[in-house]
Protein backbone atom coordinates (compact mmCIF):
# COMPACT_ATOMS: atom_id res chain seq x y z
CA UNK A 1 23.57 -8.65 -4.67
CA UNK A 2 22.10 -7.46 -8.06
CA UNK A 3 18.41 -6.35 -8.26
CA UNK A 4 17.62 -8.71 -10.19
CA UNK A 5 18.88 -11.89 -7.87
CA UNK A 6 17.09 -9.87 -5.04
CA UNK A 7 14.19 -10.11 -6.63
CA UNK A 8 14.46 -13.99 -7.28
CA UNK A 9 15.18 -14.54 -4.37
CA UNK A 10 12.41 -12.42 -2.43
CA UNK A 11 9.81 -14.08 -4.93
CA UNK A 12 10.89 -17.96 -4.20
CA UNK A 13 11.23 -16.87 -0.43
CA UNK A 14 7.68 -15.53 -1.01
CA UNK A 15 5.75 -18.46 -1.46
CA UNK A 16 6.36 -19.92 1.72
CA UNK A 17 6.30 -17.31 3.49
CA UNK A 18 2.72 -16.38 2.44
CA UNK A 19 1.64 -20.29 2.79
CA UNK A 20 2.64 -20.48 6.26
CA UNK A 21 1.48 -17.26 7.49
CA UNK A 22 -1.90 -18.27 4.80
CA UNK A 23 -2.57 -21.40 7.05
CA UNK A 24 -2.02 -19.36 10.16
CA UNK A 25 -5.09 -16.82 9.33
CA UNK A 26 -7.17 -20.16 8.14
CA UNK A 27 -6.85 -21.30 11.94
CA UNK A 28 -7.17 -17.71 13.39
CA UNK A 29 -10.36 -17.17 11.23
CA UNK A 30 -12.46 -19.10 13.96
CA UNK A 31 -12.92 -15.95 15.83
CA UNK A 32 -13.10 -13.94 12.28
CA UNK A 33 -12.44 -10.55 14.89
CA UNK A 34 -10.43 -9.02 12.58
CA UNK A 35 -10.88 -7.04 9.13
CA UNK A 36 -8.90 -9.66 6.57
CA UNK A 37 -9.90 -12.61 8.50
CA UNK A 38 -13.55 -11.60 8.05
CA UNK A 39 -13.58 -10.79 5.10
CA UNK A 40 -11.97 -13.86 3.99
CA UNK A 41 -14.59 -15.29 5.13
CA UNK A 42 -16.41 -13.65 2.53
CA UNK A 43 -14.39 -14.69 -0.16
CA UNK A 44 -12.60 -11.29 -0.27
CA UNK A 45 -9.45 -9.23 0.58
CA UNK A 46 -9.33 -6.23 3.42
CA UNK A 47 -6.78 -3.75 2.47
CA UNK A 48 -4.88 -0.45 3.20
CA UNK A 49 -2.93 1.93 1.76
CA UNK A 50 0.80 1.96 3.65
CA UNK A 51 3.74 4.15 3.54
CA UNK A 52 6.81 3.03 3.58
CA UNK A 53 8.22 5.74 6.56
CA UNK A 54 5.63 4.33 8.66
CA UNK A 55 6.83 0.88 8.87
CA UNK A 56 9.13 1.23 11.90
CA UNK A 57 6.09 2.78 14.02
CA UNK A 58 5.08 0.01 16.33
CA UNK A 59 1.88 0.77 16.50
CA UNK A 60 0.95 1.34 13.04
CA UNK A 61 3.09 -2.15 12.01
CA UNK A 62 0.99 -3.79 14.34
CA UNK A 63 -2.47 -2.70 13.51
CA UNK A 64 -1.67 -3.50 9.85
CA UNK A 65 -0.34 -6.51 10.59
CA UNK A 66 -2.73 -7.74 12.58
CA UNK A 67 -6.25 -6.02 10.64
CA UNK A 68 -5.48 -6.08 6.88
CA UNK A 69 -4.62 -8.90 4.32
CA UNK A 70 -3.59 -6.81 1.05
CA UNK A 71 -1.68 -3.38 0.89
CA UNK A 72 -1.20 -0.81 -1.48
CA UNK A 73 1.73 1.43 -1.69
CA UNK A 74 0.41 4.92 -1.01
CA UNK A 75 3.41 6.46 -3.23
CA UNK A 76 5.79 4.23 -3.72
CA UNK A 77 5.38 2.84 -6.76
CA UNK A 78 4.58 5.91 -8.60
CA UNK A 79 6.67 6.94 -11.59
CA UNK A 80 8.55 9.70 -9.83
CA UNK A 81 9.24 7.48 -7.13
CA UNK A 82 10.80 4.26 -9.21
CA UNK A 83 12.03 6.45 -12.29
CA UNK A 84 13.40 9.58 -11.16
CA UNK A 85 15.52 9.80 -14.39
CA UNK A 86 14.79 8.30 -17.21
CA UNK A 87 16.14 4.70 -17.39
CA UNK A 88 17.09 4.53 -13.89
CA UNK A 89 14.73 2.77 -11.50
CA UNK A 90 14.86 2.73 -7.50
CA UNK A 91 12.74 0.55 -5.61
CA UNK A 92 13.98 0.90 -1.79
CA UNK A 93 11.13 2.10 -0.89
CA UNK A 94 8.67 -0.04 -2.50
CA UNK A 95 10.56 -3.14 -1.89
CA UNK A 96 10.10 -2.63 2.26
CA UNK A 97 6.53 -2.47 1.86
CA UNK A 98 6.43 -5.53 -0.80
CA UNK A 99 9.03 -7.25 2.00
CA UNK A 100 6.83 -6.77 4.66
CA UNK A 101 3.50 -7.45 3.29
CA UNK A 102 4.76 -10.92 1.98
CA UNK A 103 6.19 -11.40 5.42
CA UNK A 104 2.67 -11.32 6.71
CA UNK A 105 1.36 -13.18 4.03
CA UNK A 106 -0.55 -10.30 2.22
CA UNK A 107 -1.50 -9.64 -1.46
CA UNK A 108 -0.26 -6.35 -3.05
CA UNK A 109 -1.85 -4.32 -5.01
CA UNK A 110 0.32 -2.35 -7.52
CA UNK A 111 -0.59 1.57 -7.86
CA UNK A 112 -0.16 3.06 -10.30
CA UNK A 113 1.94 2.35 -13.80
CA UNK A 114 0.48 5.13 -15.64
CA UNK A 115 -1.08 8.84 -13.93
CA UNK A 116 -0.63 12.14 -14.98
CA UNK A 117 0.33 13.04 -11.91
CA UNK A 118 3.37 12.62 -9.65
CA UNK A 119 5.46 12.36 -13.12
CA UNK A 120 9.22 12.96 -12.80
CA UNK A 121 10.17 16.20 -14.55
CA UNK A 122 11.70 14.50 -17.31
CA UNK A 123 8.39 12.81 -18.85
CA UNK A 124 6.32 15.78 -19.65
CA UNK A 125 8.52 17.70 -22.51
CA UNK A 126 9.11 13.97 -24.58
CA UNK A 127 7.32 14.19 -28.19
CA UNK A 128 5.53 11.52 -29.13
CA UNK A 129 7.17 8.48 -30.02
CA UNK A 130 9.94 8.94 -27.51
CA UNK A 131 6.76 9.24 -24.85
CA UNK A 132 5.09 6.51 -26.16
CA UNK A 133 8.68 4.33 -25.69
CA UNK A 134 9.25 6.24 -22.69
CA UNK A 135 5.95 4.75 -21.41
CA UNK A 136 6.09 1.19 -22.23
CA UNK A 137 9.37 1.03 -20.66
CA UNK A 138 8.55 2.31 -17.71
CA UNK A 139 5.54 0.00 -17.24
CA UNK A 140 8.28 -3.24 -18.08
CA UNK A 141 10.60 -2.25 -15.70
CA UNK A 142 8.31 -1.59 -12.66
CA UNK A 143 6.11 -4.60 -14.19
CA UNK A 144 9.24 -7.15 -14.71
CA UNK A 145 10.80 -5.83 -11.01
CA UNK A 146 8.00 -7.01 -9.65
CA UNK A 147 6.44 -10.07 -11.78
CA UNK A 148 4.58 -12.72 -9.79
CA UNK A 149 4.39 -10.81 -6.68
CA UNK A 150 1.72 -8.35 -7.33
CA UNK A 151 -2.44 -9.47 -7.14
CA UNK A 152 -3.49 -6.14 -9.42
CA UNK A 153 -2.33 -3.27 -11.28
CA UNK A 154 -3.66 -0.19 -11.58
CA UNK A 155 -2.32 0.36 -14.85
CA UNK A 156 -3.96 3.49 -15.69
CA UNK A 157 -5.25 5.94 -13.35
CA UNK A 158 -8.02 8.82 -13.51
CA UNK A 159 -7.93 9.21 -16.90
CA UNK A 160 -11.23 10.61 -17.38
CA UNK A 161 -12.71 14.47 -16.96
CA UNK A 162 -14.99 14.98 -14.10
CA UNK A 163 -18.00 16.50 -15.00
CA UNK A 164 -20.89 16.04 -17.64
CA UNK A 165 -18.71 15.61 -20.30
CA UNK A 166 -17.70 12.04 -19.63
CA UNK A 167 -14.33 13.16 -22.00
CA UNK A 168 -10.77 12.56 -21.31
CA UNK A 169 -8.33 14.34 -19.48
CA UNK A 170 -5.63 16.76 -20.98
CA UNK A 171 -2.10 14.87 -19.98
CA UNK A 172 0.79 14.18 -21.38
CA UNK A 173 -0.59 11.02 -22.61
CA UNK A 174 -3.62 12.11 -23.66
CA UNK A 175 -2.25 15.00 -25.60
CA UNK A 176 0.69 13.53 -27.75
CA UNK A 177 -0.65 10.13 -27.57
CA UNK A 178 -4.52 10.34 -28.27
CA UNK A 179 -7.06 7.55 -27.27
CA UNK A 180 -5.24 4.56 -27.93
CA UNK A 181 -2.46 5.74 -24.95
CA UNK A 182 -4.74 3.48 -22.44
CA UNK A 183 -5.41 0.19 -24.47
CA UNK A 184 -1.54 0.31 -25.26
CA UNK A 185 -0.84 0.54 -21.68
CA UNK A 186 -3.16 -2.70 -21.11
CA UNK A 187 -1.71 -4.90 -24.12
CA UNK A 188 2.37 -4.02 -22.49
CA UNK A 189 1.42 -4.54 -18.70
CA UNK A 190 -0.13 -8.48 -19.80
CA UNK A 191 2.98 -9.10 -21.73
CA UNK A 192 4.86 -7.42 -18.83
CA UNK A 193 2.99 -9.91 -16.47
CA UNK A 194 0.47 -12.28 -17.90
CA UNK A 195 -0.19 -13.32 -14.10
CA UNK A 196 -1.17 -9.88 -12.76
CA UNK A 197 -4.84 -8.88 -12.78
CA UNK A 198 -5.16 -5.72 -14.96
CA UNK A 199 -7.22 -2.14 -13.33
CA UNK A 200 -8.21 0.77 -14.75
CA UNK A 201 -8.77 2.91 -11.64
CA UNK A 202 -10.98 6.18 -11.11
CA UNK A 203 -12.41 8.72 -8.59
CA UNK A 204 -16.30 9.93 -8.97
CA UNK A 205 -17.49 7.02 -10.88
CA UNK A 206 -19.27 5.22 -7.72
CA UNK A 207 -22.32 6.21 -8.80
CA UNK A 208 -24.23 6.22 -12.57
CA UNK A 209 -22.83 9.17 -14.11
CA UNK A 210 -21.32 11.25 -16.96
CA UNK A 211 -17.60 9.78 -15.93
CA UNK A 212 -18.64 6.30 -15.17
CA UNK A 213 -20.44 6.30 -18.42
CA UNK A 214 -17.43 6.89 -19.83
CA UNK A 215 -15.65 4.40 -18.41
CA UNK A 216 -18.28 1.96 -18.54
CA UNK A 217 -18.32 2.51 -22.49
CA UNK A 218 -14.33 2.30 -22.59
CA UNK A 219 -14.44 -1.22 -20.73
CA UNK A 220 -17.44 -2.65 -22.25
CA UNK A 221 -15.05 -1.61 -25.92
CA UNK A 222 -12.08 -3.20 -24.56
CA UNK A 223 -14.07 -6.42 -23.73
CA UNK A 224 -15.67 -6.77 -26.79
CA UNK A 225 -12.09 -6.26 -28.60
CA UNK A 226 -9.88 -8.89 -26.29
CA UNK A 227 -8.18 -5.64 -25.05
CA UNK A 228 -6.67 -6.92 -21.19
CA UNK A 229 -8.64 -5.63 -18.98
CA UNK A 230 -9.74 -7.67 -15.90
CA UNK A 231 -11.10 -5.56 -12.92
CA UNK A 232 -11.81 -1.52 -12.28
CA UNK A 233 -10.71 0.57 -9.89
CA UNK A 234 -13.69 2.65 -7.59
CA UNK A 235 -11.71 5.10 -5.07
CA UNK A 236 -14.94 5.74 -3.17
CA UNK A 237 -13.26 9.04 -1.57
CA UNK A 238 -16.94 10.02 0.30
CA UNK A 239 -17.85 13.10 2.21
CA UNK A 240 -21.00 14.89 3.25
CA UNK A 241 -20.81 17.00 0.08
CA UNK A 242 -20.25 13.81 -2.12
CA UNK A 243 -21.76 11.29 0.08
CA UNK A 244 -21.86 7.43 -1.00
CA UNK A 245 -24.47 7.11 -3.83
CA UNK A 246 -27.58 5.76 -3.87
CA UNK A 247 -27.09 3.65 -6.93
CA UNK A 248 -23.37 2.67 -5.69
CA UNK A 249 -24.24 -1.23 -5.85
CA UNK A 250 -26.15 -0.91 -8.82
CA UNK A 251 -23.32 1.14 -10.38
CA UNK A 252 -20.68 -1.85 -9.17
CA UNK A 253 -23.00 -4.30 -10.76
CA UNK A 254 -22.88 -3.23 -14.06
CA UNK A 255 -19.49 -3.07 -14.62
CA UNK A 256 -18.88 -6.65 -13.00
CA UNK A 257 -21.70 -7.66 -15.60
CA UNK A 258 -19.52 -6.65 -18.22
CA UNK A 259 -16.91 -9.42 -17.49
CA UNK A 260 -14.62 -7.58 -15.01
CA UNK A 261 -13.96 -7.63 -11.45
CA UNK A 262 -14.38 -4.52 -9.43
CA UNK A 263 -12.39 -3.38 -6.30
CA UNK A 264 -12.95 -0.70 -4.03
CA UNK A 265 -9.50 0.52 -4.10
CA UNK A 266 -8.92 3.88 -2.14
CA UNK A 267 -11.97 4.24 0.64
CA UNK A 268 -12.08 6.71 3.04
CA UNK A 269 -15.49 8.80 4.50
CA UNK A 270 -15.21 11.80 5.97
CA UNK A 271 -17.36 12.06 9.12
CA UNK A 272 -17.46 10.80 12.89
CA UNK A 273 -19.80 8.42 15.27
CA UNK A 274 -23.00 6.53 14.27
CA UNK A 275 -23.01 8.74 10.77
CA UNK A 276 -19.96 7.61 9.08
CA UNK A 277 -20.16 3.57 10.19
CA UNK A 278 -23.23 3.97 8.93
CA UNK A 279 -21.60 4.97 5.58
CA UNK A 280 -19.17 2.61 5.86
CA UNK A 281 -21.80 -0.03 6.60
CA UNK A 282 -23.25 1.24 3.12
CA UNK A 283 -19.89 0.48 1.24
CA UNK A 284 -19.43 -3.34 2.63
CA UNK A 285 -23.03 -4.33 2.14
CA UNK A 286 -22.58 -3.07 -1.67
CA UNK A 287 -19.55 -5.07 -2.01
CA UNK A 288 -20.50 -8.01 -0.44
CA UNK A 289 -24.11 -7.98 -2.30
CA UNK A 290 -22.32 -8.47 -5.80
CA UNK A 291 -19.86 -11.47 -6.46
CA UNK A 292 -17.41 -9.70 -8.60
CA UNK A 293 -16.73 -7.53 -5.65
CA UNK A 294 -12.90 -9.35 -4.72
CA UNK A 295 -12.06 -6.47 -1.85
CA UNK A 296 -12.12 -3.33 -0.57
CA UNK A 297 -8.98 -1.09 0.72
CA UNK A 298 -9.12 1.93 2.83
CA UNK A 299 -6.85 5.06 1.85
CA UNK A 300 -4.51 4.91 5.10
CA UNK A 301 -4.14 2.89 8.16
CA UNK A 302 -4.65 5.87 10.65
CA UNK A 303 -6.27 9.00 10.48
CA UNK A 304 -3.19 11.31 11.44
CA UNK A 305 -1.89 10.21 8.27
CA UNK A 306 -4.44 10.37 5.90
CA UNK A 307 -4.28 12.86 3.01
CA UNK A 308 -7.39 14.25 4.51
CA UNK A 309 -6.70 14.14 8.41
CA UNK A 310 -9.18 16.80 9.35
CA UNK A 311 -11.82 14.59 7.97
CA UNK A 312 -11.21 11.99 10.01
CA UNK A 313 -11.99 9.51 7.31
CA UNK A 314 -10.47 5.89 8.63
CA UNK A 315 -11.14 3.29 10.96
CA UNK A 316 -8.31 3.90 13.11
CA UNK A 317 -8.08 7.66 14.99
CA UNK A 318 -4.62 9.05 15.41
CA UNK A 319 -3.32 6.56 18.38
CA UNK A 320 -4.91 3.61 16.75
CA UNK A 321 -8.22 3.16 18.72
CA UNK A 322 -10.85 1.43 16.63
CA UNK A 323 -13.55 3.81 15.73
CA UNK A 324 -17.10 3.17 15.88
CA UNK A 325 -16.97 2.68 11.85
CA UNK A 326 -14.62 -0.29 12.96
CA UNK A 327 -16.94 -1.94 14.27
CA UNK A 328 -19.83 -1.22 11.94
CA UNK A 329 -17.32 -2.83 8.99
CA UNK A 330 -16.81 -6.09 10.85
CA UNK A 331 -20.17 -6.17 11.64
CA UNK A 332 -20.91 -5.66 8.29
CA UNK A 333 -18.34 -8.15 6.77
CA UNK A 334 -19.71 -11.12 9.61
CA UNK A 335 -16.92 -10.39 12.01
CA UNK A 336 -17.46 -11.01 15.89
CA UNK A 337 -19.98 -8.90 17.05
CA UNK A 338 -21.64 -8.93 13.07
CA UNK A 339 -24.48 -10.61 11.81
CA UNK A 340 -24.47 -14.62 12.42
CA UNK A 341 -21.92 -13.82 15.65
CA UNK A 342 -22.88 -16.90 18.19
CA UNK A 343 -22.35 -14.77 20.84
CA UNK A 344 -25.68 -11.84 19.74
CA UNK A 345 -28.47 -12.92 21.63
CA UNK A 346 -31.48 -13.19 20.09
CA UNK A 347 -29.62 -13.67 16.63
CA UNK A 348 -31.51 -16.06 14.32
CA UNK A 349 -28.24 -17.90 14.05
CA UNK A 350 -27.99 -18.60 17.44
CA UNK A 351 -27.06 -22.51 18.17
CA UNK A 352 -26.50 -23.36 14.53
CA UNK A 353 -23.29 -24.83 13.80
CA UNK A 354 -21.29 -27.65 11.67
CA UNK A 355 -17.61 -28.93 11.47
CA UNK A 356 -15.52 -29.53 8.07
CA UNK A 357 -13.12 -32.45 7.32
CA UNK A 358 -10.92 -33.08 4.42
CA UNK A 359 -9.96 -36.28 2.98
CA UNK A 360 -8.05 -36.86 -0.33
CA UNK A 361 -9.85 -39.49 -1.99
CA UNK A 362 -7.48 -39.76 -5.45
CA UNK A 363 -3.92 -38.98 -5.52
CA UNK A 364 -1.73 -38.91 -8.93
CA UNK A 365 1.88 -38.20 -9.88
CA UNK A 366 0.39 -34.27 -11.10
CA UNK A 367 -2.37 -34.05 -8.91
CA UNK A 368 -5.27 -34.86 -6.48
CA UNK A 369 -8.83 -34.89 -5.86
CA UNK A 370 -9.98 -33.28 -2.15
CA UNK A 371 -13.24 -34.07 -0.31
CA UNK A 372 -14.31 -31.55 2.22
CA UNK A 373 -17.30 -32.99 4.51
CA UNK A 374 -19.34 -30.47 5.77
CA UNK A 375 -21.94 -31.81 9.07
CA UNK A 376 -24.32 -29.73 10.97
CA UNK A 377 -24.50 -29.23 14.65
CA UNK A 378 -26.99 -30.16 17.08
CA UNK A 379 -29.26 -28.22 15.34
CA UNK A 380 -30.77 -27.81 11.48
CA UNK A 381 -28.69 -25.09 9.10
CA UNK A 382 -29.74 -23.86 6.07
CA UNK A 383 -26.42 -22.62 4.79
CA UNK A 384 -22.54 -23.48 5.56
CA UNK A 385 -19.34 -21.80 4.61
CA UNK A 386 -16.01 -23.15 4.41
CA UNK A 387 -12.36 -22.13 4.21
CA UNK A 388 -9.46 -24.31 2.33
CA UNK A 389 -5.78 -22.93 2.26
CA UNK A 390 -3.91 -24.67 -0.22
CA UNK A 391 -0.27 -24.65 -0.41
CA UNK A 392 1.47 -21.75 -2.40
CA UNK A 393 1.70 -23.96 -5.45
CA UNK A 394 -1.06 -25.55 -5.90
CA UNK A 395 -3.89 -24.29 -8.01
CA UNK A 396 -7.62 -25.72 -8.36
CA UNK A 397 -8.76 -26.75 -11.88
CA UNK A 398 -12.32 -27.68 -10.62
CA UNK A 399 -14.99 -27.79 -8.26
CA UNK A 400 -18.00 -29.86 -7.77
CA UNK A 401 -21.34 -29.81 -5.33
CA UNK A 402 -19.94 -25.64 -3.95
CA UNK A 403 -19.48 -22.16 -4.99
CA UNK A 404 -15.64 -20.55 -4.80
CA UNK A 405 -14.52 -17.70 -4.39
CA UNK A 406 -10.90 -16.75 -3.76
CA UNK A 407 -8.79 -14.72 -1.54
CA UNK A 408 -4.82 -15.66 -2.52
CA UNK A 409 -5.11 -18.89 -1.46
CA UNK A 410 -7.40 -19.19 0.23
CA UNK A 411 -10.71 -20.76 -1.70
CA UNK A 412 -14.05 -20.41 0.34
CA UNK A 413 -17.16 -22.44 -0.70
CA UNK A 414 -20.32 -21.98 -0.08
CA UNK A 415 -23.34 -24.55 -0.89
CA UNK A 416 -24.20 -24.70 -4.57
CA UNK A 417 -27.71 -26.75 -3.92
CA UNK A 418 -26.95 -28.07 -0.89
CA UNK A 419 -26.69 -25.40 2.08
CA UNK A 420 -29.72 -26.77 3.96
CA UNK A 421 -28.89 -29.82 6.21
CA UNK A 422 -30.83 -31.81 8.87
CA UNK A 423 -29.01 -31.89 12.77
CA UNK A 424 -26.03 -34.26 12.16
CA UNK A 425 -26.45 -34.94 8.76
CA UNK A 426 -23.46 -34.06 6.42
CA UNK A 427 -22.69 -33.33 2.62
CA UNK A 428 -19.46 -32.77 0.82
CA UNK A 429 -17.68 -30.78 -2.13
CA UNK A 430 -14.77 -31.84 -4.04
CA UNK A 431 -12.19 -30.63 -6.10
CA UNK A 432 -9.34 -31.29 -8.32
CA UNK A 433 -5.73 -29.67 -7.39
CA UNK A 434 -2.36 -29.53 -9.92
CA UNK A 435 -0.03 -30.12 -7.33
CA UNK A 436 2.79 -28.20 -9.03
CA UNK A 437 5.82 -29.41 -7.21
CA UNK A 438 3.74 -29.70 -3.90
CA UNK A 439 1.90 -33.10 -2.60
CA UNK A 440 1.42 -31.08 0.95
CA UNK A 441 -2.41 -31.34 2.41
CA UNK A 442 -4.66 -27.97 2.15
CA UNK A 443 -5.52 -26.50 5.25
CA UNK A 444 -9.69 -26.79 6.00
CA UNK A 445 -10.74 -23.46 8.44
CA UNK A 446 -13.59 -22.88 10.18
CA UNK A 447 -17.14 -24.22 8.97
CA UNK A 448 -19.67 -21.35 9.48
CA UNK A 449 -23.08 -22.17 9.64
CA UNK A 450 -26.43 -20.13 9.55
């Protein structure tokens, strides 16, 4: 079978695949005790970083399977990796983890297009114009391998100095191609892939300073230019001697202000016990506080496979136990056992409740409008959350009387005006679906009250 009717026929299989196992989570979220189905609930993804010689350990396929709802490949889609020689792309190794994430209904995130790092030997000694081709065909090949199947890029990667100086870093790129190298980068991967959701992505620029500057100044250019740029990258690699910063939120804020999305993309905090949740605790609460904030991934399912093992940075230690951090992050996202859990005594949440039923109250040849009833419990609430898993195909073109956000999808809504409702008494949002091939029903979750 050729690559390229492979990769037709993974991407139709795809759909369906994700729907089904999309639904699934909706009805699993109920008990929200897990990382992606909790933070779905928040209207974001909960992702790792996976190797593709790890996917035949049974323990670390199932503790992916059953924790995360987006992956990264850790190396695998790297330049050396796909294009060894030049003109001559391999993607074994990428396609298992694309395979398998898709089997489990799971966004990927693609990492990385463009790094001065991990380059095949053959990139470095091209002058300029043959790098600059060199370049935008590797992005179209990975890119076109892979189009529709990939959430976000990180198109370029750590292409800034650290230090005060906020200037660029000495790379190939940088060297025989000057400024401009990134902003070409952006303008081939949106032709490459006009679906895909466009990263820069960066290390030490969590916090307000000399790099982020830089960064911030580069993105707030390409914004004001209609260069494609959708979402940065914050790695959010912490330790005691660079420990999360104070202004972290404030720092995530400002870049989301400038029109962009923002992602924590490669987390992982050195540390042990009480300390590091806390830490992590930090991280989720910053993400969560500003809407921009789509999802968070950790660098690595385990720690006996993390590029910094002796740090112990992840959730999971080396035989897959769930670290006290674990908990702290599901608390943190709402999970069981977080904030709002019916089950915490004395929570302030305690007995409040309300159910969520869908009716379709206009049907046409292209599309429909939904109605999603939302009625409290026994008891007052002054807020409400709702899930809604539409089928692959369809999209949303509006939404009245709520507030989206989106996670694949699967849309949650939360009250626009009208969160606060009397025992029994209901209220409603609607919205307008393309159907796109598709009349199936969306799936309604779990309505979470507070």
């Amino acid at each position: 079978m050729s690559m390229i009717v492979r990769r037709l026929s993974r991407a139709a299989t795809a759909g369906l695949v994700a729907a089904a196992a999309l639904t699934a989570a909706a009805h699993s979220a109920e008990a929200a005790d897990t990382l992606g189905s909790a933070a779905a609930g928040q209207g974001r993804y909960f992702g790792t970083a996976v190797a593709a010689s790890h996917l035949g350990e049974s323990d670390y396929a199932a503790t992916l399977d059953r924790e995360f709802s987006s992956v990264t490949p850790e190396n695998e889609m790297k330049w050396d990796a796909t294009e060894p020689s030049r003109g001559s792309f391999t993607f074994t190794s990428a396609d298992r983890i694309v395979d398998h994430a898709q089997s489990q209904g799971m966004d990927v995130r693609g990492h990385t297009l463009v790094w001065h790092s991990q380059l095949p030997s053959w990139v470095s000694p091209l002058g300029a114009q043959d790098l600059r081709t060199a370049m935008n065909a590797h992005i179209n090949g990975l890119m076109g391998h892979y189009k529709g199947e990939i959430h976000s890029w990180d198109v370029v990667n750590e292409a800034f100095q650290d230090g005060g100086s906020g200037a660029r870093r000495s790379s190939p790129f940088q060297d025989k191609l000057g400024d401009g190298f990134i902003e070409e980068a952006f303008r081939t991967a949106r032709a490459a892939d006009p679906a895909a959701k466009l990263c820069y992505n960066d290390y030490n620029t969590d916090g307000v300073n000399a790099k982020s500057n830089a960064v911030y100044d580069m993105v707030k250019d390409f914004k004001s230019r209609g260069v494609p740029i959708d979402c940065v990258g914050f790695q959010s690699h912490f330790n005691s001697n660079s420990p999360v910063p104070s202004d972290y939120r404030h720092n995530l804020q400002r870049f989301a202000d400038l029109g962009v999305d923002v992602q924590i993309t490669e987390l992982d905090i050195e540390g042990s016990g009480s300390a590091q949740a806390a830490d992590y605790t930090k991280v989720v609460e910053a993400c969560l506080a500003v809407s921009r904030c789509t999802g968070m991934t950790v660098w690595g399912v385990t720690d006996k496979y993390s590029w910094r093992s002796g740090g112990t940075p992840l959730l999971f230690d080396g035989d897959y136990n769930e670290k006290p951090a674990y908990g702290a992050v599901l608390s943190a996202l709402g999970g069981s056992g977080g904030p709002g859990d019916p089950g915490d005594p004395g929570d302030p949440g305690d007995g409040a409740s309300c159910t969520a039923t869908y009716t379709r109250t206009a049907d046409w040849s292209s599309g429909y409008n939904g109605q999603v009833t939302i009625t409290a419990g026994a008891e007052p609430i002054s807020s409400w959350t709702a899930t809604v898993t539409l089928p692959a195909q369809q999209s949303v073109s509006s939404l009245w009387n709520g507030t989206p956000t989106w996670s694949g999808n699967v849309m949650t809504v939360r009250p626009s005006w009208n969160g606060t409702l009397a025992a029994g008494a209901s209220t409603s949002f609607g919205f307008t679906a393309a159907k796109n091939g598709s009349d199936a029903a969306p799936t309604v979750g779990t309505c979470t009250a507070s």
